[in-house]
C-alpha atoms as a PDB file:
ATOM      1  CA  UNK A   1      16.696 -36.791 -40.897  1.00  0.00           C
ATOM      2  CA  UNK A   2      13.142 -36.991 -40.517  1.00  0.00           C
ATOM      3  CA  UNK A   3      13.314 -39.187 -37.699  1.00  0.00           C
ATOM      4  CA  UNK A   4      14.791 -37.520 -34.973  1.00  0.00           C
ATOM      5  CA  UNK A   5      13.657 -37.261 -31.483  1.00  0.00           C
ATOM      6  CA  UNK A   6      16.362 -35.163 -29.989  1.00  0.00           C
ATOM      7  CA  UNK A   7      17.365 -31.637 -31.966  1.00  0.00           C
ATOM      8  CA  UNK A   8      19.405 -29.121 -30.334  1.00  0.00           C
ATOM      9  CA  UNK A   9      20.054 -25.591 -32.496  1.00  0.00           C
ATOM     10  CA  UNK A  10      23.465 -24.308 -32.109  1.00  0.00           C
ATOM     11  CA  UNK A  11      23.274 -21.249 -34.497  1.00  0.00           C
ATOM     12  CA  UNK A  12      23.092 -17.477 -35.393  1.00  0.00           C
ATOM     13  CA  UNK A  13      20.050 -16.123 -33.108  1.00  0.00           C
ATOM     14  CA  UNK A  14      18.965 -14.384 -36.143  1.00  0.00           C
ATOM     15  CA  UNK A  15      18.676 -17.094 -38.582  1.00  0.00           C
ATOM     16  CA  UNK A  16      15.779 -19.063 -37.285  1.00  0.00           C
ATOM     17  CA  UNK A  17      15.170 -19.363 -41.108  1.00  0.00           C
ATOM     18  CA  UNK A  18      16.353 -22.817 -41.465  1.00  0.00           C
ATOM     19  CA  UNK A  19      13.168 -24.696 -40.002  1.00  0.00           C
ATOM     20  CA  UNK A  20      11.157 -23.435 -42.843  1.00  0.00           C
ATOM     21  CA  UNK A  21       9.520 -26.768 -44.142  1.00  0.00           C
ATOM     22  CA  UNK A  22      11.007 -29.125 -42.264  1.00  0.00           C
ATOM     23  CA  UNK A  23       8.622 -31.528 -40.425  1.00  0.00           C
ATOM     24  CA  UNK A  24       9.558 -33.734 -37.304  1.00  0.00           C
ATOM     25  CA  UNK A  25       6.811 -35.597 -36.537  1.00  0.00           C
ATOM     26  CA  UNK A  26       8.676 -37.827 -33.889  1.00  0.00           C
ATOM     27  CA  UNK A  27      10.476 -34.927 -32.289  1.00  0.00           C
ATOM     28  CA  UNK A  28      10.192 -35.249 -28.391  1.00  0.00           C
ATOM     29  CA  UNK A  29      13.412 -32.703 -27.343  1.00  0.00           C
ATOM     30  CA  UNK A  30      13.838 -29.334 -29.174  1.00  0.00           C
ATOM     31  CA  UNK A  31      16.118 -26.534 -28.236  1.00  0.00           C
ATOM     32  CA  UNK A  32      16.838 -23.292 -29.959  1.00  0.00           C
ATOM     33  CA  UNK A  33      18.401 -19.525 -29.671  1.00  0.00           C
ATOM     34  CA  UNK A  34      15.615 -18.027 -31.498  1.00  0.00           C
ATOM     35  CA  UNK A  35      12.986 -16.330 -29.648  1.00  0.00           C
ATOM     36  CA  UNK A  36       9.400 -17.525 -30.341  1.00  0.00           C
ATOM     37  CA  UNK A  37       9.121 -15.600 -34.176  1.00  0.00           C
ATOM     38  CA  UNK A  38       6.767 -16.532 -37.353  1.00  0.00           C
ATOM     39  CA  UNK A  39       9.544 -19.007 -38.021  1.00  0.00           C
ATOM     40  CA  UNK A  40       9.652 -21.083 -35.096  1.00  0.00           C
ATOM     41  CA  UNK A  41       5.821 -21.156 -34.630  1.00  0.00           C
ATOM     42  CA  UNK A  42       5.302 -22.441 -37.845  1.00  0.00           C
ATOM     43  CA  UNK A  43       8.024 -25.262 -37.146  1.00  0.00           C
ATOM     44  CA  UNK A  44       6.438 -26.165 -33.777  1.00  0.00           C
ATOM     45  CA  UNK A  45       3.134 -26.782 -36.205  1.00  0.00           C
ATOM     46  CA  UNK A  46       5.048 -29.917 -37.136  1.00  0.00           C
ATOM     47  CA  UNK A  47       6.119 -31.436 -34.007  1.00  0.00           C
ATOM     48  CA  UNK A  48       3.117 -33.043 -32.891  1.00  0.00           C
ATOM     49  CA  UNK A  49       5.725 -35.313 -30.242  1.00  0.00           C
ATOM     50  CA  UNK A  50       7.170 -32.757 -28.958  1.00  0.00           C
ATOM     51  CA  UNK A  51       7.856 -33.214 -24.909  1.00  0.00           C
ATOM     52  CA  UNK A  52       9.979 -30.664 -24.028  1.00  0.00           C
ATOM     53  CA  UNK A  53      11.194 -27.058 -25.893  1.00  0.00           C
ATOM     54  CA  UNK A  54      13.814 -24.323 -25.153  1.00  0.00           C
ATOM     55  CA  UNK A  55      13.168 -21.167 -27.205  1.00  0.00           C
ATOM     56  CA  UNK A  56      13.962 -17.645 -26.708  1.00  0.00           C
ATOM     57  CA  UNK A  57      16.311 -18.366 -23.918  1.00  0.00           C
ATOM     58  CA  UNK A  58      18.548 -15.586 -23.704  1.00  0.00           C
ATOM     59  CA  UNK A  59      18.436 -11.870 -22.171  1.00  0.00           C
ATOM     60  CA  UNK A  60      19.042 -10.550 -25.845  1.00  0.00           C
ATOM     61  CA  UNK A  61      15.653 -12.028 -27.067  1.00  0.00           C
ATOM     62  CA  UNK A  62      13.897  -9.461 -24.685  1.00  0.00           C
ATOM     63  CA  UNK A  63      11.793  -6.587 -26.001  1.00  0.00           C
ATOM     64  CA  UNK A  64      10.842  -8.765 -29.222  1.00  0.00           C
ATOM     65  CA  UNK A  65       7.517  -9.840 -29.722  1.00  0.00           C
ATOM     66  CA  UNK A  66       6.213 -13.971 -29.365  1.00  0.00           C
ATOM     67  CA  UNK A  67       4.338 -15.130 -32.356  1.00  0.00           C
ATOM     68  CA  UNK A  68       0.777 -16.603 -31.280  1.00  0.00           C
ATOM     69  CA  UNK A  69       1.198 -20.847 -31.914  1.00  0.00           C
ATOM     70  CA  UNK A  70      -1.676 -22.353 -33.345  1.00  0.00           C
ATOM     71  CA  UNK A  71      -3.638 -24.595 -30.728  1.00  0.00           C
ATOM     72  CA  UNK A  72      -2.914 -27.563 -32.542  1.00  0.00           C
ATOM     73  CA  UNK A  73       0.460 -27.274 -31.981  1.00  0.00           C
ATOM     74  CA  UNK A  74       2.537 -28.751 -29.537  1.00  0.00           C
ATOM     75  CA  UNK A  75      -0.137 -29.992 -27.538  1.00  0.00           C
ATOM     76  CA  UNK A  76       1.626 -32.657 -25.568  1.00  0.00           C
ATOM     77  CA  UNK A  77       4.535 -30.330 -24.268  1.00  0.00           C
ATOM     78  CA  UNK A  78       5.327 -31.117 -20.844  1.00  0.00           C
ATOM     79  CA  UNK A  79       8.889 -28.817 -19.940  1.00  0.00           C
ATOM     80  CA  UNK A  80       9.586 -25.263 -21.071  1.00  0.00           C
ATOM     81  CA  UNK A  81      12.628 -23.296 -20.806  1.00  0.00           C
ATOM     82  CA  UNK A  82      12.528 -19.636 -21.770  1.00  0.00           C
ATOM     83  CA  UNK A  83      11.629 -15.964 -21.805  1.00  0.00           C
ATOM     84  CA  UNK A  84       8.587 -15.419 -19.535  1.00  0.00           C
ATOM     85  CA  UNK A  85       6.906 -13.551 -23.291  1.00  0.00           C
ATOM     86  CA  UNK A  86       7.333 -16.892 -25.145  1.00  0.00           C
ATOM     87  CA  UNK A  87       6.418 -18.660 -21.851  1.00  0.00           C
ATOM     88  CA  UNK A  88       2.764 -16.667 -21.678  1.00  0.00           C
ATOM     89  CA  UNK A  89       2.055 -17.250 -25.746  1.00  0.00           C
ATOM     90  CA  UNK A  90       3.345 -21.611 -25.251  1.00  0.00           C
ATOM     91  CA  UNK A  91       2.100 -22.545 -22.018  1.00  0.00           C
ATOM     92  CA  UNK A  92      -1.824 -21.724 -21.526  1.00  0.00           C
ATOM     93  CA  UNK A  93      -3.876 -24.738 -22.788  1.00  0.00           C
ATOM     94  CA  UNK A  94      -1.062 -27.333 -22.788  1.00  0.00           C
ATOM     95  CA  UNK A  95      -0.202 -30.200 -20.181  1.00  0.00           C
ATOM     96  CA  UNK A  96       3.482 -27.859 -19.108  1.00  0.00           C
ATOM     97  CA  UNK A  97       4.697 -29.468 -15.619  1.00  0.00           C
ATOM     98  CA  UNK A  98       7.865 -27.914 -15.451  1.00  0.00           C
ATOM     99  CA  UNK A  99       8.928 -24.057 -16.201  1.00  0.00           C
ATOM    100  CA  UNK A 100      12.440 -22.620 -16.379  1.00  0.00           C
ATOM    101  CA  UNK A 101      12.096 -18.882 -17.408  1.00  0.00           C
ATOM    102  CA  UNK A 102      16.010 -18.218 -18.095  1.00  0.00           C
ATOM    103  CA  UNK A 103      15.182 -14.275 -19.135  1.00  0.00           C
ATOM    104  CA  UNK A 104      12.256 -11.689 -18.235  1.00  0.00           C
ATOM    105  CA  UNK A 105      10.319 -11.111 -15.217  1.00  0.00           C
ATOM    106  CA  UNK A 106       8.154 -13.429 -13.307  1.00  0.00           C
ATOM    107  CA  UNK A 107       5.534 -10.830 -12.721  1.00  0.00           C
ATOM    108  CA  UNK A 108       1.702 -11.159 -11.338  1.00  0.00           C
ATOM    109  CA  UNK A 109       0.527 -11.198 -14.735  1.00  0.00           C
ATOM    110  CA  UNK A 110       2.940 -13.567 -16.061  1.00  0.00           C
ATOM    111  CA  UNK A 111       2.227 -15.813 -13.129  1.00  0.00           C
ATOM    112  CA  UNK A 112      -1.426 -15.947 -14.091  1.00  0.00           C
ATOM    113  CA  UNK A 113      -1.024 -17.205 -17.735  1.00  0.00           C
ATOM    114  CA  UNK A 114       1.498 -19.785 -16.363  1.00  0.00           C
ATOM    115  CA  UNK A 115      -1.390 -21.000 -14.443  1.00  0.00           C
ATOM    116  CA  UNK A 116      -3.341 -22.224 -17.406  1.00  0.00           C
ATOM    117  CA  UNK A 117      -1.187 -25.133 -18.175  1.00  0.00           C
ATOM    118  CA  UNK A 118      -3.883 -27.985 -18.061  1.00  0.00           C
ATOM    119  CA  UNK A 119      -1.857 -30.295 -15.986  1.00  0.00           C
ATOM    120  CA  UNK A 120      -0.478 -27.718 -13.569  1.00  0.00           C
ATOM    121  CA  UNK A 121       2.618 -27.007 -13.270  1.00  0.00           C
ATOM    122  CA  UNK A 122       5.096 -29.007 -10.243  1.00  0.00           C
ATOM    123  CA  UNK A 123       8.098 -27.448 -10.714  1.00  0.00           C
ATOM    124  CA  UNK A 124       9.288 -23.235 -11.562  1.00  0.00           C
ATOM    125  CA  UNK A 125      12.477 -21.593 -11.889  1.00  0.00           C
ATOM    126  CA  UNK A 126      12.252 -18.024 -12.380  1.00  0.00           C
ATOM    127  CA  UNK A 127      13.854 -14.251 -11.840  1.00  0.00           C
ATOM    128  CA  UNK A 128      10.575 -11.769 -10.100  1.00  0.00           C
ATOM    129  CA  UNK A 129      10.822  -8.306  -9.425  1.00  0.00           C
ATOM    130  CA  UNK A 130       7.999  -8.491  -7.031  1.00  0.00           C
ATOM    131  CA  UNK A 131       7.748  -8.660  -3.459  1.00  0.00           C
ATOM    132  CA  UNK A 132       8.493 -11.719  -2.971  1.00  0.00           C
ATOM    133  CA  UNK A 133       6.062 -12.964  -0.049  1.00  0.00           C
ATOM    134  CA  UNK A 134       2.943 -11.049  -2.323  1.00  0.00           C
ATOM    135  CA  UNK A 135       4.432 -13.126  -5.786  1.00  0.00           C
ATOM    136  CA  UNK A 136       4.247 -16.516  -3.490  1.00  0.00           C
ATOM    137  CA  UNK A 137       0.867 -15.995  -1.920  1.00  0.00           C
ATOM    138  CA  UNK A 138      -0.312 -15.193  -5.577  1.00  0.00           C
ATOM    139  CA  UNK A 139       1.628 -18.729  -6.885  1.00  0.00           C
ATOM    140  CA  UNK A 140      -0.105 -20.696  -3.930  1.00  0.00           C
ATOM    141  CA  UNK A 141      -3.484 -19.255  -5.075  1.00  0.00           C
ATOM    142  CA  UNK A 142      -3.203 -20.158  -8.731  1.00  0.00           C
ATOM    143  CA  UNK A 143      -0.594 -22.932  -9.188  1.00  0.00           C
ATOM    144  CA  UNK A 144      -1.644 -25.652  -5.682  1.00  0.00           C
ATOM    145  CA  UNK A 145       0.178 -28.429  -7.861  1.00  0.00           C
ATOM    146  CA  UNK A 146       3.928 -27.204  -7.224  1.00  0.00           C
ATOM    147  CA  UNK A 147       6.764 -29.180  -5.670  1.00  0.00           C
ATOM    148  CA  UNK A 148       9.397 -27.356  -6.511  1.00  0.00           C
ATOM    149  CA  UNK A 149      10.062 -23.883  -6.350  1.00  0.00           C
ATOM    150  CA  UNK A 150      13.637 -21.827  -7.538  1.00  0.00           C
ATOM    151  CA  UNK A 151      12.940 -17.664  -7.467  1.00  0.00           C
ATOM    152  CA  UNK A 152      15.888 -15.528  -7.858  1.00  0.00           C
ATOM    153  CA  UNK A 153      14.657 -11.710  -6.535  1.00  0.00           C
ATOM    154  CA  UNK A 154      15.650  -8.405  -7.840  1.00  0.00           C
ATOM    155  CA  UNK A 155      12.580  -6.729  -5.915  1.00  0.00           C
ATOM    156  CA  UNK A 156      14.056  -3.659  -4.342  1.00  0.00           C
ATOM    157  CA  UNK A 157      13.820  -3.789  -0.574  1.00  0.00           C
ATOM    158  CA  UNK A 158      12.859  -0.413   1.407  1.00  0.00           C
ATOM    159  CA  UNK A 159      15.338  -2.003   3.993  1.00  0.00           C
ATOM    160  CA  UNK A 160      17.016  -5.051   5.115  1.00  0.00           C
ATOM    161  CA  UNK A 161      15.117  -8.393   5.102  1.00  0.00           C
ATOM    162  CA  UNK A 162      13.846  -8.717   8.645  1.00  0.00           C
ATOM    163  CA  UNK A 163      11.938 -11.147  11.165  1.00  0.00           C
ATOM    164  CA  UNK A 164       8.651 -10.263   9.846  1.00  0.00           C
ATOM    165  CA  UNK A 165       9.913 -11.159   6.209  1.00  0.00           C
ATOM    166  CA  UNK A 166      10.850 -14.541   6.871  1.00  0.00           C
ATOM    167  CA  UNK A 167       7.635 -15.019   8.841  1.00  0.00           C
ATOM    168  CA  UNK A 168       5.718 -13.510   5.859  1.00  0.00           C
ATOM    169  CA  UNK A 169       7.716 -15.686   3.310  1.00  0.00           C
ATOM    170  CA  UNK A 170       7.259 -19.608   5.940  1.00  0.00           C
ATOM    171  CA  UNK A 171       3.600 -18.313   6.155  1.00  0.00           C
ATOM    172  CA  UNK A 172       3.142 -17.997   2.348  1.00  0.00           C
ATOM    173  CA  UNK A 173       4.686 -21.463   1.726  1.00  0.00           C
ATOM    174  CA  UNK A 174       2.051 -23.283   4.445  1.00  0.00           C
ATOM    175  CA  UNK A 175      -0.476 -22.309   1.968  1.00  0.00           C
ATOM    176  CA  UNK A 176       0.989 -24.775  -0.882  1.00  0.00           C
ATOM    177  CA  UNK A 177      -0.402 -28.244  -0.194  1.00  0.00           C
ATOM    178  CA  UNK A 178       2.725 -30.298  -1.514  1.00  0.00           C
ATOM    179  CA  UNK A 179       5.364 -27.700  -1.842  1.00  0.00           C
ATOM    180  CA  UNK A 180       9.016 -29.906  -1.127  1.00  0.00           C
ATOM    181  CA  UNK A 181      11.813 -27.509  -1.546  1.00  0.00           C
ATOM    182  CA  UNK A 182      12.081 -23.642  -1.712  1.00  0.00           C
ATOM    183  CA  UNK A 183      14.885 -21.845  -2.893  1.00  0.00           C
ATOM    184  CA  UNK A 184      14.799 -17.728  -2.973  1.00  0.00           C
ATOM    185  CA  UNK A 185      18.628 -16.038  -4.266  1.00  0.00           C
ATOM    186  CA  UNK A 186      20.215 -19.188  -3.210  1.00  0.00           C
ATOM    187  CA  UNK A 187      18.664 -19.383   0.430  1.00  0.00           C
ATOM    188  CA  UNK A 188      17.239 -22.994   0.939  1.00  0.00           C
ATOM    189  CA  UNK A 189      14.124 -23.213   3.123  1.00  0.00           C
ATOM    190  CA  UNK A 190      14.534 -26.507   4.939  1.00  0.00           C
ATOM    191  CA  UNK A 191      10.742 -27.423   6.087  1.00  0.00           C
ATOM    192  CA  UNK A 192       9.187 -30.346   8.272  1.00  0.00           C
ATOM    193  CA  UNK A 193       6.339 -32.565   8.093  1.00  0.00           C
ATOM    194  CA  UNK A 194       4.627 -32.662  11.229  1.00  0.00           C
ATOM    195  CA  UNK A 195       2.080 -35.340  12.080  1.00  0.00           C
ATOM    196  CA  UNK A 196      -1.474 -35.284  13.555  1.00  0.00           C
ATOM    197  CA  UNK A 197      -1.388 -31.274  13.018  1.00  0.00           C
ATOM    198  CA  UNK A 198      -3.609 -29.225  10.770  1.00  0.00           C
ATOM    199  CA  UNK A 199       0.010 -27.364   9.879  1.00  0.00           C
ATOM    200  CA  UNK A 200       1.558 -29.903   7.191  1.00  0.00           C
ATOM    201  CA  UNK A 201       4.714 -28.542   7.391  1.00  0.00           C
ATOM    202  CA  UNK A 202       7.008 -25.821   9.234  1.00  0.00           C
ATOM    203  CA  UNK A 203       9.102 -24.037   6.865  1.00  0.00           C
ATOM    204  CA  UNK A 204      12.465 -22.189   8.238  1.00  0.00           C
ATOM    205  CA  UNK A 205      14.855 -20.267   6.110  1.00  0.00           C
ATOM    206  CA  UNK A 206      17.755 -22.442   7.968  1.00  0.00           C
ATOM    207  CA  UNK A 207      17.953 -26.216   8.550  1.00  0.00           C
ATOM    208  CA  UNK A 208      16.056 -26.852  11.475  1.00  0.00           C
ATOM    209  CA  UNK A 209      17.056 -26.806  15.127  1.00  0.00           C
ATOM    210  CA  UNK A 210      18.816 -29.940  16.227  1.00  0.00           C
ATOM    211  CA  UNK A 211      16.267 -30.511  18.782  1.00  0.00           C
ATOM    212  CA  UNK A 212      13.599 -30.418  16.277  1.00  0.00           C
ATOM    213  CA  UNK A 213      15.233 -32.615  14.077  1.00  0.00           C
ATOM    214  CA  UNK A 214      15.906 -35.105  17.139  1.00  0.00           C
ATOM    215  CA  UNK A 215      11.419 -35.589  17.647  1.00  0.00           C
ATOM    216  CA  UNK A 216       9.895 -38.497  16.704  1.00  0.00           C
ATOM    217  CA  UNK A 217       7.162 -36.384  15.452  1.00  0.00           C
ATOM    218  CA  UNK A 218       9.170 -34.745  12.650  1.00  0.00           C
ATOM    219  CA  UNK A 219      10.108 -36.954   9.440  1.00  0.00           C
ATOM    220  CA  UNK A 220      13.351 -36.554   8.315  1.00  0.00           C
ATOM    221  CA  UNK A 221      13.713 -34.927   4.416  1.00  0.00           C
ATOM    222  CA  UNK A 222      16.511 -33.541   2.216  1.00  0.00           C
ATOM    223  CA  UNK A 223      16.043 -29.727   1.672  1.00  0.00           C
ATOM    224  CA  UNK A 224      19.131 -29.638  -0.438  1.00  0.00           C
ATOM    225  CA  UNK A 225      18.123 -32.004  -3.094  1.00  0.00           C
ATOM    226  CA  UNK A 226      18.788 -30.599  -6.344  1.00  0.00           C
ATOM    227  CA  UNK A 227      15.673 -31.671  -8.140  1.00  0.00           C
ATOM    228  CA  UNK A 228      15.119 -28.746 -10.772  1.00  0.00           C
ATOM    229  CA  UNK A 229      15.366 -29.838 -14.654  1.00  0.00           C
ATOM    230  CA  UNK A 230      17.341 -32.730 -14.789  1.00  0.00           C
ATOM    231  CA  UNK A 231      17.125 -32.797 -18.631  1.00  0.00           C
END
């Protein structure tokens, strides 16, 4: 079956064994539940097409180490979903719009390797253990090309979120210049476009007041959209 496009690997985590010398040069979708070893590097070698890749995907790939992938390889990839260690070894130096780390932590350090994608990445889903206003101020720093953002937090809070958290978190979303839709442990920020304002939009952790959303200076969006990895 050399001439698949679409492969999706529904076997034992442990026997990534079965790619050995097998070539796919039209290969655009690949999915996997190996983590990123010897085996699965050397496959990836031989996907030139390859568009989008899911590898080391689970919580029980963590604490193993990510083989390096030869920079001819995979050089078109455009979506990864994964562990944030496979994520940091596939996505520096390749055109990756779209990130879905499924297991590990989106850390500072993490962050900053995810920034080398050469196209820059639009849309991330991710866990952090970091604060989460410090993590986005970092992400509007290094990664100005997102749209969409999904962050799920297990940062440990001193105490309860208050006002000046949600102003710290709207103000750290102002800074991205196209940032659409926010999501933080399943709380939508709803945000506003305002017109002939150096602000370009008003983010709020609830839908916007009624009277707000009644001015003819505010343009009306969809906060809810669900616009993360359709594939």
């Amino acid at each position: 079956m050399t001439e698949l496009t679409s492969l999706r690997l529904f076997v034992d985590p442990t026997a990534s064994w079965v790619l050995q010398d097998i070539s796919l040069s039209r290969l655009v979708h690949f999915a996997c539940p190996f983590n990123l070893d010897p085996h699965v590097s050397n496959f990836l070698k031989n996907t030139p097409a390859l568009l989008e890749l899911e590898v080391d995907s689970t919580p029980c790939g963590l604490g193993r180490s990510a083989s390096a992938l030869a920079p001819s390889s995979v050089t078109q990839l455009q979506h990864f979903v994964g562990s944030s260690l496979a994520a940091e070894v596939t996505i520096p130096s390749r055109p990756v719009q779209s990130v879905q780390l499924t297991a590990g932590d989106l850390t500072e350090e993490v962050a900053t390797r995810l920034s080398e994608s050469t196209a820059g990445i639009a849309i991330l889903s991710a866990t952090t253990s970091s604060a989460p206003a410090t993590l986005l101020q970092l992400l509007s720093q290094r990664m100005q090309c997102l749209v969409h953002v999904q962050l799920l937090t297990t940062y440990s809070f001193p105490e309860a979120p208050d006002v000046t958290f949600y102003e710290r978190i709207a103000g750290a979303l102002n800074a991205f210049p196209d940032l659409q839709t926010f999501e933080l442990s399943g709380m939508h920020w709803g945000s506003k476009e305002l017109k002939d304002s150096d602000r370009h939009r008003v983010w709020q952790s609830q839908p916007l007041k009624s009277e707000l959303n009644s001015s003819p200076e505010y343009l009306e969006i969809d906060p809810y959209s669900d616009l993360f990895f359709a594939y």
